[in-house]
C-alpha atoms as a PDB file:
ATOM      1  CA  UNK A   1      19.734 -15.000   8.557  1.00  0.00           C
ATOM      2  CA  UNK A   2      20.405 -11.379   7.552  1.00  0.00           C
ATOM      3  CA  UNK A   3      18.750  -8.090   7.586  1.00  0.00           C
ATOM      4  CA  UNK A   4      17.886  -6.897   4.208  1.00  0.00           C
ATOM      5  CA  UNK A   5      18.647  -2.672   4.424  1.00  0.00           C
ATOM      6  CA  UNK A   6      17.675  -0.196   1.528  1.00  0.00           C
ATOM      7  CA  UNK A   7      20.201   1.408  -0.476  1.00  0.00           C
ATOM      8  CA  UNK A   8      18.717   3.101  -3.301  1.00  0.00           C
ATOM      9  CA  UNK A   9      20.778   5.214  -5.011  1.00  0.00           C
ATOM     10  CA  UNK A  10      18.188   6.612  -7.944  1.00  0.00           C
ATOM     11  CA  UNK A  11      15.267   8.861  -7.464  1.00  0.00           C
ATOM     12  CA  UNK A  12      13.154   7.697 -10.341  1.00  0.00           C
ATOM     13  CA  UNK A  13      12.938   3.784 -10.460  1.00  0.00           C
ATOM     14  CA  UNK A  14      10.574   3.727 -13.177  1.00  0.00           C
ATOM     15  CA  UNK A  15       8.230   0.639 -13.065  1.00  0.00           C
ATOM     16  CA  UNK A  16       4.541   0.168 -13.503  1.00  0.00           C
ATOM     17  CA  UNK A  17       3.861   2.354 -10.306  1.00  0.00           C
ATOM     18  CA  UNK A  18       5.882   5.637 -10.208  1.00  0.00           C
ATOM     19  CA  UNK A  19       6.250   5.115 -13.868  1.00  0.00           C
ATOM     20  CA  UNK A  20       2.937   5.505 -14.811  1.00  0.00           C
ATOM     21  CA  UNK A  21       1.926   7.691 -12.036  1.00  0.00           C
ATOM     22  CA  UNK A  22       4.595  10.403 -12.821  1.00  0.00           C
ATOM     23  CA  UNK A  23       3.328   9.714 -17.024  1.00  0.00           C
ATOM     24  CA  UNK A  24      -0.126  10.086 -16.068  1.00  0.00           C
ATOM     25  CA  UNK A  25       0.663  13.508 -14.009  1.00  0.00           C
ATOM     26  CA  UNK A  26       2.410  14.983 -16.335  1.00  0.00           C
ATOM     27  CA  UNK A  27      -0.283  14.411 -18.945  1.00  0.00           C
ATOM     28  CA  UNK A  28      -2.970  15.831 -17.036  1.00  0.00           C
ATOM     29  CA  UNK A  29      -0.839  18.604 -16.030  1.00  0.00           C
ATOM     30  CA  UNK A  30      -0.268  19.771 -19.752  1.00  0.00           C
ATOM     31  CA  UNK A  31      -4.050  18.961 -20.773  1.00  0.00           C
ATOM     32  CA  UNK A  32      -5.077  20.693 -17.757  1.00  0.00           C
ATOM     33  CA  UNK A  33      -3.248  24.498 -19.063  1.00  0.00           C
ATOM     34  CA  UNK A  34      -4.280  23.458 -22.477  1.00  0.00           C
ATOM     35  CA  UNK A  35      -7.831  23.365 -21.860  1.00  0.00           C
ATOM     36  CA  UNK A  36      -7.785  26.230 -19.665  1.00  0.00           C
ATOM     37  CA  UNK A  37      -5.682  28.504 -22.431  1.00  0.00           C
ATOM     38  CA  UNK A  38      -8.231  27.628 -25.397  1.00  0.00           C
ATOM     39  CA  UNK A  39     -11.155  28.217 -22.712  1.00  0.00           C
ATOM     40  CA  UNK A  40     -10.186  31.494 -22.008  1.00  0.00           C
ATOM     41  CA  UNK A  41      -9.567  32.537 -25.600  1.00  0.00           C
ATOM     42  CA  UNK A  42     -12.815  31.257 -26.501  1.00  0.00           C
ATOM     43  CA  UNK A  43     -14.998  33.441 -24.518  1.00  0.00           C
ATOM     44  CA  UNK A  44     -12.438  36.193 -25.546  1.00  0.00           C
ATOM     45  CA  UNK A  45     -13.278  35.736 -28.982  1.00  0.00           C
ATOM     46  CA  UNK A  46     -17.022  35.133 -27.880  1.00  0.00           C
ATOM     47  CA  UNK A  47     -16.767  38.852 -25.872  1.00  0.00           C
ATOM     48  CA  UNK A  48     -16.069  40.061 -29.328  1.00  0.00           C
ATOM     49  CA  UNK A  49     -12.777  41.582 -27.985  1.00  0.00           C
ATOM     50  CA  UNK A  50     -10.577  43.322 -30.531  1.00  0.00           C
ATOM     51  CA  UNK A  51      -7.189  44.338 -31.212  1.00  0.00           C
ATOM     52  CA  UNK A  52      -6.575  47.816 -29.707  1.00  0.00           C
ATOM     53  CA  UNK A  53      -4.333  49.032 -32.764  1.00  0.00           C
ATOM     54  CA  UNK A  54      -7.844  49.327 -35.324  1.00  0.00           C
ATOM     55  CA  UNK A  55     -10.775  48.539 -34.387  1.00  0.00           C
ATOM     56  CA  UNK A  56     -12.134  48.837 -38.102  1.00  0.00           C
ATOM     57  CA  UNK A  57      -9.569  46.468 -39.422  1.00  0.00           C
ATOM     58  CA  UNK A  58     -10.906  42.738 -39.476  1.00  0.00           C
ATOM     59  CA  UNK A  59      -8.199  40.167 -38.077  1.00  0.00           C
ATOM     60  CA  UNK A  60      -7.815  36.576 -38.856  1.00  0.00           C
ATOM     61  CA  UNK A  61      -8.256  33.949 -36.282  1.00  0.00           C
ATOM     62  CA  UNK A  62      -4.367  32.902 -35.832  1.00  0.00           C
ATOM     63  CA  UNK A  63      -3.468  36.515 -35.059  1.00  0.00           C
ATOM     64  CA  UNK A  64      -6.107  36.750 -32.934  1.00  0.00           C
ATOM     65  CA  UNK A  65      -4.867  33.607 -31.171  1.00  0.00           C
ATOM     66  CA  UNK A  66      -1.520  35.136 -30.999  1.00  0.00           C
ATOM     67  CA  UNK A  67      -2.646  38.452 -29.738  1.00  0.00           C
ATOM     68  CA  UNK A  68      -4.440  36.391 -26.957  1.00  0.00           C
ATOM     69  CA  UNK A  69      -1.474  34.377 -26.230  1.00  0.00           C
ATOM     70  CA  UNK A  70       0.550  37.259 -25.822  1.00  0.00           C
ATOM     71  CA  UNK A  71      -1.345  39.192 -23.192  1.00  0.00           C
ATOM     72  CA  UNK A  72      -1.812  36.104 -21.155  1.00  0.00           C
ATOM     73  CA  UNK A  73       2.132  34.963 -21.777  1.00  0.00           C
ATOM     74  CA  UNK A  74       2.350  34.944 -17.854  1.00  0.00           C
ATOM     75  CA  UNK A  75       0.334  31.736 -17.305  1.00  0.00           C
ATOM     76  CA  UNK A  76       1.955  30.075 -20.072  1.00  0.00           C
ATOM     77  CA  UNK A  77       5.407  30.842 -18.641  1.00  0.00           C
ATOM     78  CA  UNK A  78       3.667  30.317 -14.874  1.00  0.00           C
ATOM     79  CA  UNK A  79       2.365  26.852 -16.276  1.00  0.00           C
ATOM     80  CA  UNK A  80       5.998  25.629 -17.927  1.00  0.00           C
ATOM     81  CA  UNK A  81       8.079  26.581 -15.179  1.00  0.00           C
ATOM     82  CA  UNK A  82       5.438  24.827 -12.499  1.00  0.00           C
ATOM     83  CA  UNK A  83       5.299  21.623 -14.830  1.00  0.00           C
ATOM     84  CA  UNK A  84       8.689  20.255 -14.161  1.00  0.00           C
ATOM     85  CA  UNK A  85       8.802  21.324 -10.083  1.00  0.00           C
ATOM     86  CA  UNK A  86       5.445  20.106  -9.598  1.00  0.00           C
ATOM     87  CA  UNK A  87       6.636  16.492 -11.932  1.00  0.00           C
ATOM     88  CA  UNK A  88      10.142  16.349  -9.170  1.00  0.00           C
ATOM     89  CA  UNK A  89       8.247  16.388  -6.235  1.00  0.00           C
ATOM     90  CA  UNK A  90       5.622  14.088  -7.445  1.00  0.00           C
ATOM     91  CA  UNK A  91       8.994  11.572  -8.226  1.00  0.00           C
ATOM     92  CA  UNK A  92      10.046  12.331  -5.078  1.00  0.00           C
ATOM     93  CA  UNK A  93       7.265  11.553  -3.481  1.00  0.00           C
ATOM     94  CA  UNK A  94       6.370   8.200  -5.542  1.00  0.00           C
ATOM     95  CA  UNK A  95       9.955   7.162  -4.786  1.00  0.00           C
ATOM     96  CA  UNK A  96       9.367   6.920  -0.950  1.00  0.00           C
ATOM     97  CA  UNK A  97       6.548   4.712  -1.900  1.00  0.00           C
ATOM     98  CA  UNK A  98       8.064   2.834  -5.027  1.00  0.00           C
ATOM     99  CA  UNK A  99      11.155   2.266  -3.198  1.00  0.00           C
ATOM    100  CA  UNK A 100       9.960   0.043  -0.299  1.00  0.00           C
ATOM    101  CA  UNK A 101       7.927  -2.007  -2.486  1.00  0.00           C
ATOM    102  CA  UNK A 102      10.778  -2.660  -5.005  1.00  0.00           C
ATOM    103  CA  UNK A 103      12.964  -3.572  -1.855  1.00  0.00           C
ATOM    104  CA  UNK A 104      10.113  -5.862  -0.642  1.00  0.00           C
ATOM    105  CA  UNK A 105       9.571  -7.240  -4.501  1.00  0.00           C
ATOM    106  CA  UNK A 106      13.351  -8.133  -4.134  1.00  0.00           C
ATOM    107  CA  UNK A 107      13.545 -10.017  -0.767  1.00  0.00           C
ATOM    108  CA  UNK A 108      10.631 -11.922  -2.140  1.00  0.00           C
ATOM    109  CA  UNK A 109      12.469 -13.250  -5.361  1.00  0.00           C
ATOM    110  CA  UNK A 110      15.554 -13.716  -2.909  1.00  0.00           C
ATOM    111  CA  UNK A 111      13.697 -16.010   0.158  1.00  0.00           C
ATOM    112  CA  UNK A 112      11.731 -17.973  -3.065  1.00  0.00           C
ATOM    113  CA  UNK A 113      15.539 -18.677  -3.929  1.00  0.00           C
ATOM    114  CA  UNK A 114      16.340 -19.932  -0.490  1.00  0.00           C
ATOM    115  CA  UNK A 115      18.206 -17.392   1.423  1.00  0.00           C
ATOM    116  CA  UNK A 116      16.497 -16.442   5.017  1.00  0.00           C
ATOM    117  CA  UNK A 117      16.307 -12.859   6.456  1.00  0.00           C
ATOM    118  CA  UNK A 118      15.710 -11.942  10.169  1.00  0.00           C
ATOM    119  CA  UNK A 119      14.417  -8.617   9.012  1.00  0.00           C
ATOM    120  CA  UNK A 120      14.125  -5.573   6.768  1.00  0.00           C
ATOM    121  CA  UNK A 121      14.929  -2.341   6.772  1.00  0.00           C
ATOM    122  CA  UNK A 122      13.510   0.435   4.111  1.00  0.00           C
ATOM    123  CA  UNK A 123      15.387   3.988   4.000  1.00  0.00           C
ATOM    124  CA  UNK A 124      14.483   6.584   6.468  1.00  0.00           C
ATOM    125  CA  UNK A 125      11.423   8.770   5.396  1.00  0.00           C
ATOM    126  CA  UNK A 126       9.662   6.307   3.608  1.00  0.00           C
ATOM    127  CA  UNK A 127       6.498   6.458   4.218  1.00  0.00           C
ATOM    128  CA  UNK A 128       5.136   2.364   4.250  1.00  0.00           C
ATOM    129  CA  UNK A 129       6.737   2.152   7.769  1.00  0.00           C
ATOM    130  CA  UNK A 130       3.796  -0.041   8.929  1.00  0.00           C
ATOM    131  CA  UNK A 131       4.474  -2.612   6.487  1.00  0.00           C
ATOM    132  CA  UNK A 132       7.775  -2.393   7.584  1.00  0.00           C
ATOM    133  CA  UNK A 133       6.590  -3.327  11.187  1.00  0.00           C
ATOM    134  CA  UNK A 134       4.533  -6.074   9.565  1.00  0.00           C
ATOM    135  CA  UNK A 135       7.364  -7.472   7.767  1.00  0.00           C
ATOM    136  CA  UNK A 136       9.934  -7.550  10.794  1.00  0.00           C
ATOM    137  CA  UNK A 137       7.180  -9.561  13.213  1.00  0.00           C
ATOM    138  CA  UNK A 138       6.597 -12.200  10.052  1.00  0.00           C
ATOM    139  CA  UNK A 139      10.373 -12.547  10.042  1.00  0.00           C
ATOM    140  CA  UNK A 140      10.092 -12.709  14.053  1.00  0.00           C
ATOM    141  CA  UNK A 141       7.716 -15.368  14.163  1.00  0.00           C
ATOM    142  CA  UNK A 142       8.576 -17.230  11.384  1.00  0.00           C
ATOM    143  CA  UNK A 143      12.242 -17.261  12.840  1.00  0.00           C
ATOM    144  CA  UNK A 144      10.653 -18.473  16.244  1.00  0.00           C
ATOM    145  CA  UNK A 145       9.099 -21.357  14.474  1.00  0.00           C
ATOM    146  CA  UNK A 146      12.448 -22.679  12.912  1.00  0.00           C
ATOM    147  CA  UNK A 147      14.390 -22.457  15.798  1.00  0.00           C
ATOM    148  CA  UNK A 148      11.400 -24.710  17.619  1.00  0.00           C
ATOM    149  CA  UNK A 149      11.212 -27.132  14.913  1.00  0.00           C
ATOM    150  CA  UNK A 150      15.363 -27.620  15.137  1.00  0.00           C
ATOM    151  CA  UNK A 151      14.925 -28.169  18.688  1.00  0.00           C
ATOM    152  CA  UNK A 152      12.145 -30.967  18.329  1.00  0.00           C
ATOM    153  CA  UNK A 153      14.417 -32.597  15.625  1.00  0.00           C
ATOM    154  CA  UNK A 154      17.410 -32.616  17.779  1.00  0.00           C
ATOM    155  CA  UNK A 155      15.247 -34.250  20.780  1.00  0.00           C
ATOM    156  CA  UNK A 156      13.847 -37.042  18.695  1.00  0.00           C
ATOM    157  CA  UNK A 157      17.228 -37.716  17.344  1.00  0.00           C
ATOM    158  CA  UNK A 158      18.765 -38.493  20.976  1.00  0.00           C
ATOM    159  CA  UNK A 159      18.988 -42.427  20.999  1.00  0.00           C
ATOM    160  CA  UNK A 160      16.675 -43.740  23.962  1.00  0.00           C
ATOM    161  CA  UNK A 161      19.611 -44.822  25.969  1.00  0.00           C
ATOM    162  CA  UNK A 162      20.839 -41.528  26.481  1.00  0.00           C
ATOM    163  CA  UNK A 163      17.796 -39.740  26.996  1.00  0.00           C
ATOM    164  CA  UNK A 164      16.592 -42.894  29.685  1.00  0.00           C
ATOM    165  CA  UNK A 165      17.401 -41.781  33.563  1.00  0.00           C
ATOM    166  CA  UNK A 166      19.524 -43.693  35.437  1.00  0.00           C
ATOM    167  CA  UNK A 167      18.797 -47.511  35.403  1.00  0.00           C
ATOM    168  CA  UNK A 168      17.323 -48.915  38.779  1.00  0.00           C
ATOM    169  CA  UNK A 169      19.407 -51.300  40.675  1.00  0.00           C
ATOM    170  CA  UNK A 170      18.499 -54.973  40.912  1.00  0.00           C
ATOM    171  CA  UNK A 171      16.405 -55.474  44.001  1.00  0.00           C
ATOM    172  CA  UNK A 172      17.741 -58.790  44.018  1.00  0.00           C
ATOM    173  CA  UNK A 173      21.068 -57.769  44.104  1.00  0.00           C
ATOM    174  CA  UNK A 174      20.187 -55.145  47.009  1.00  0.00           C
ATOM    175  CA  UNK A 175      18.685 -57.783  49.187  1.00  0.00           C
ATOM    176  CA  UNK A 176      22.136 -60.596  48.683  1.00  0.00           C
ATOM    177  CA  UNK A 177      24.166 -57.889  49.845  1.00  0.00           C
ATOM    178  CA  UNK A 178      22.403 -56.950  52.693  1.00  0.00           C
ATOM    179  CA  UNK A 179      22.412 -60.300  53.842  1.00  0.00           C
ATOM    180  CA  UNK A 180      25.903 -61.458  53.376  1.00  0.00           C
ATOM    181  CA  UNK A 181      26.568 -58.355  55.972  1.00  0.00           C
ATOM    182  CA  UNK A 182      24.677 -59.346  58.320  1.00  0.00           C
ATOM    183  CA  UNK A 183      26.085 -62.484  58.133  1.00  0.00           C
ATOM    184  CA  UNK A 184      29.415 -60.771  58.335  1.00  0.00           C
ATOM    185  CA  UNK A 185      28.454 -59.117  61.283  1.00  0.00           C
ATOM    186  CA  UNK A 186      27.449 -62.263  63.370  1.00  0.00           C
ATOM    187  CA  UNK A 187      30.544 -64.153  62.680  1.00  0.00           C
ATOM    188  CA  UNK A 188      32.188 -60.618  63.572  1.00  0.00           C
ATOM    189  CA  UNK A 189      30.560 -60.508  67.124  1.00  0.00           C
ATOM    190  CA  UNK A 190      31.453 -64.382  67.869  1.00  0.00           C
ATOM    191  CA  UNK A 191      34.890 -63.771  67.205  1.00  0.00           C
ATOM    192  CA  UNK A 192      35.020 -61.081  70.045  1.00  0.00           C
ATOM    193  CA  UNK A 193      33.072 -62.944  72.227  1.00  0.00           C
ATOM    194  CA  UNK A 194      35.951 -65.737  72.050  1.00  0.00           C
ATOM    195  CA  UNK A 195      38.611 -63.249  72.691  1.00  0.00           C
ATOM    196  CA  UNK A 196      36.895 -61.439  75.371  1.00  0.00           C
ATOM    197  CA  UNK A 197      37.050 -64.737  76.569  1.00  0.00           C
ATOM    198  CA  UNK A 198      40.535 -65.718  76.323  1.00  0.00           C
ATOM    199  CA  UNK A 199      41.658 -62.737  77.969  1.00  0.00           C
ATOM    200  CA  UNK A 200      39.649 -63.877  81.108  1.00  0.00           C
ATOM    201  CA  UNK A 201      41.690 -66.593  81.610  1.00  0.00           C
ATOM    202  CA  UNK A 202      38.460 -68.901  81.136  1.00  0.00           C
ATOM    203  CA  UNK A 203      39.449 -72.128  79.992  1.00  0.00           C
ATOM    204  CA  UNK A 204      36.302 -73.240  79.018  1.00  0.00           C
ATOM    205  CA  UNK A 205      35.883 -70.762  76.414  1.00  0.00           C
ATOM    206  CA  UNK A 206      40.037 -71.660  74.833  1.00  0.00           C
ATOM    207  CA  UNK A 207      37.990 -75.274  74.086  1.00  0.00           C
ATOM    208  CA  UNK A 208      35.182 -73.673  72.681  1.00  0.00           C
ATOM    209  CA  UNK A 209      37.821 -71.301  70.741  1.00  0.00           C
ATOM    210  CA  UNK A 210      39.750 -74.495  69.514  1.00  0.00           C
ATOM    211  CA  UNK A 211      36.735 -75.469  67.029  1.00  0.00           C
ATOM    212  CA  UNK A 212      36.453 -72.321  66.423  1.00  0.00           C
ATOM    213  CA  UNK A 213      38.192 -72.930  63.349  1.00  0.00           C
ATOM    214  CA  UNK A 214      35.440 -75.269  62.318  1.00  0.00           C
ATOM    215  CA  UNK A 215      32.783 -72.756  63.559  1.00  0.00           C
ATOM    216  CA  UNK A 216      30.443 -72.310  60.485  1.00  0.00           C
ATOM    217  CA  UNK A 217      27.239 -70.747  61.700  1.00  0.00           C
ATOM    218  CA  UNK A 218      24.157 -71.798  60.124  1.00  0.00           C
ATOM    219  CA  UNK A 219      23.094 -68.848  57.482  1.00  0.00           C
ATOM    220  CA  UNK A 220      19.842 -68.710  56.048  1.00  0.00           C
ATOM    221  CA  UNK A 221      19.478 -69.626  52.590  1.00  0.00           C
ATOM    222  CA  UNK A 222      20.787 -66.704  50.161  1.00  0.00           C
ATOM    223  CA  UNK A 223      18.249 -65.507  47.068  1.00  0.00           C
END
C-alpha cells in the first residue's frame, strides 16, 4: 500500500467544475456592468439631461451615449480592473475545491486498476478536509479487513497435523511399563534378601541362593 499525496502544480485545472464555474462568473460579471451601464443611461436620457456645451442644439443618440459614457468612465474602468481580480480569486478558490476531487477522481481510476493505497493526502488549505478524514478511515478499515482475511487463509492452509496438539500416549503402553517395573522391583528386593543372607553366615539361605538361578517368580499376566 501507499499514500497517495497532492502535488498540483497548476492553479486552473479546467474541467466541468472550476471550468464552468469560473465561465459562468465571468459572464455574469460582464452582464452584470452591462446592464447596470445601459440602466443608468436610460433614465439619463429619460431625465431629459443635456449636453452642457448648447442646450438649444439637438444631439443624436450615439453622442449622447458617448457623453454618458464619458462622465461615468470611472465605473467602467472600476468594473475592468475588478473583472480579472475578482475572476483569480474565484480560480483560486475553485482550485482548493477542484483539486481534491481531481486527486480523488485519480486514486479511483488507479485502485479500479489494482494498485492499493493506505491513505490520501490533499494539499494543505484545501478546504474538503472532511472527506479527506472519510477517505483515510475507508482506507483504515478496508486495510483491517485484508489483513484479517490473509490471516484466516493462512490458518486454514496449516495441514491438520501440524495444527493437532500433541498426540496422547497409548494407555496401553503406560500400563505394560508400569508393570514390568514393578516386576523389576520384586526380583530387585529378593536378590538383597539372598545377600543379606549370605553375609550372615546362614547356610540355609546359600541353598535357597543356589536355585536362585532358576528363581523365576510368578508375574501376572502382561496386557
Amino acid at each position: 500500500m501507499s499514500v497517495l499525496k497532492s502535488r498540483r502544480s497548476r492553479i486552473y485545472l479546467g474541467g466541468m467544475f472550476q471550468g464552468t464555474l469560473v465561465k459562468r462568473l465571468a459572464i455574469a460579471w460582464v452582464a452584470y456592468h452591462l446592464l447596470l451601464f445601459h440602466a443608468m443611461f436610460a433614465v439619463w436620457c429619460l431625465e431629459g439631461a443635456r449636453p452642457a456645451a448648447d442646450a438649444e442644439v439637438e444631439t443624436s443618440l450615439i453622442e449622447k451615449y458617448e457623453s454618458f459614457a464619458w462622465q461615468n468612465r470611472l465605473l467602467i474602468f472600476g468594473a475592468c480592473a475588478a473583472g480579472p481580480i475578482l475572476l483569480w480569486d474565484v480560480v483560486r478558490c475553485t482550485h482548493r475545491v477542484a483539486g481534491p476531487l481531481l486527486r480523488l477522481e485519480n486514486m479511483l481510476l488507479r485502485m479500479a486498476k489494482g494498485e492499493t493505497f493506505s491513505e490520501i493526502k490533499f494539499r494543505k488549505g484545501d478546504w474538503l478536509t472532511s472527506l479527506e478524514r472519510a477517505l483515510n478511515a475507508y482506507l483504515s478499515s478496508r486495510a483491517a479487513v485484508v489483513v484479517n482475511e490473509r490471516a484466516g487463509a493462512q490458518v486454514a492452509a496449516v495441514p491438520a497435523e501440524f495444527s493437532s496438539t500433541s498426540p496422547v500416549a497409548d494407555a496401553r503402553v503406560v500400563a505394560q511399563g508400569d508393570h514390568d517395573l514393578n516386576d523389576l522391583l520384586r526380583e530387585l528386593r529378593d536378590i538383597n534378601e539372598t545377600l543379606a543372607a549370605l553375609n550372615m553366615g546362614h547356610p540355609e539361605a546359600v541353598g535357597d541362593a543356589g536355585g536362585f538361578m532358576n528363581f523365576r517368580p510368578d508375574r501376572p499376566p502382561r496386557f
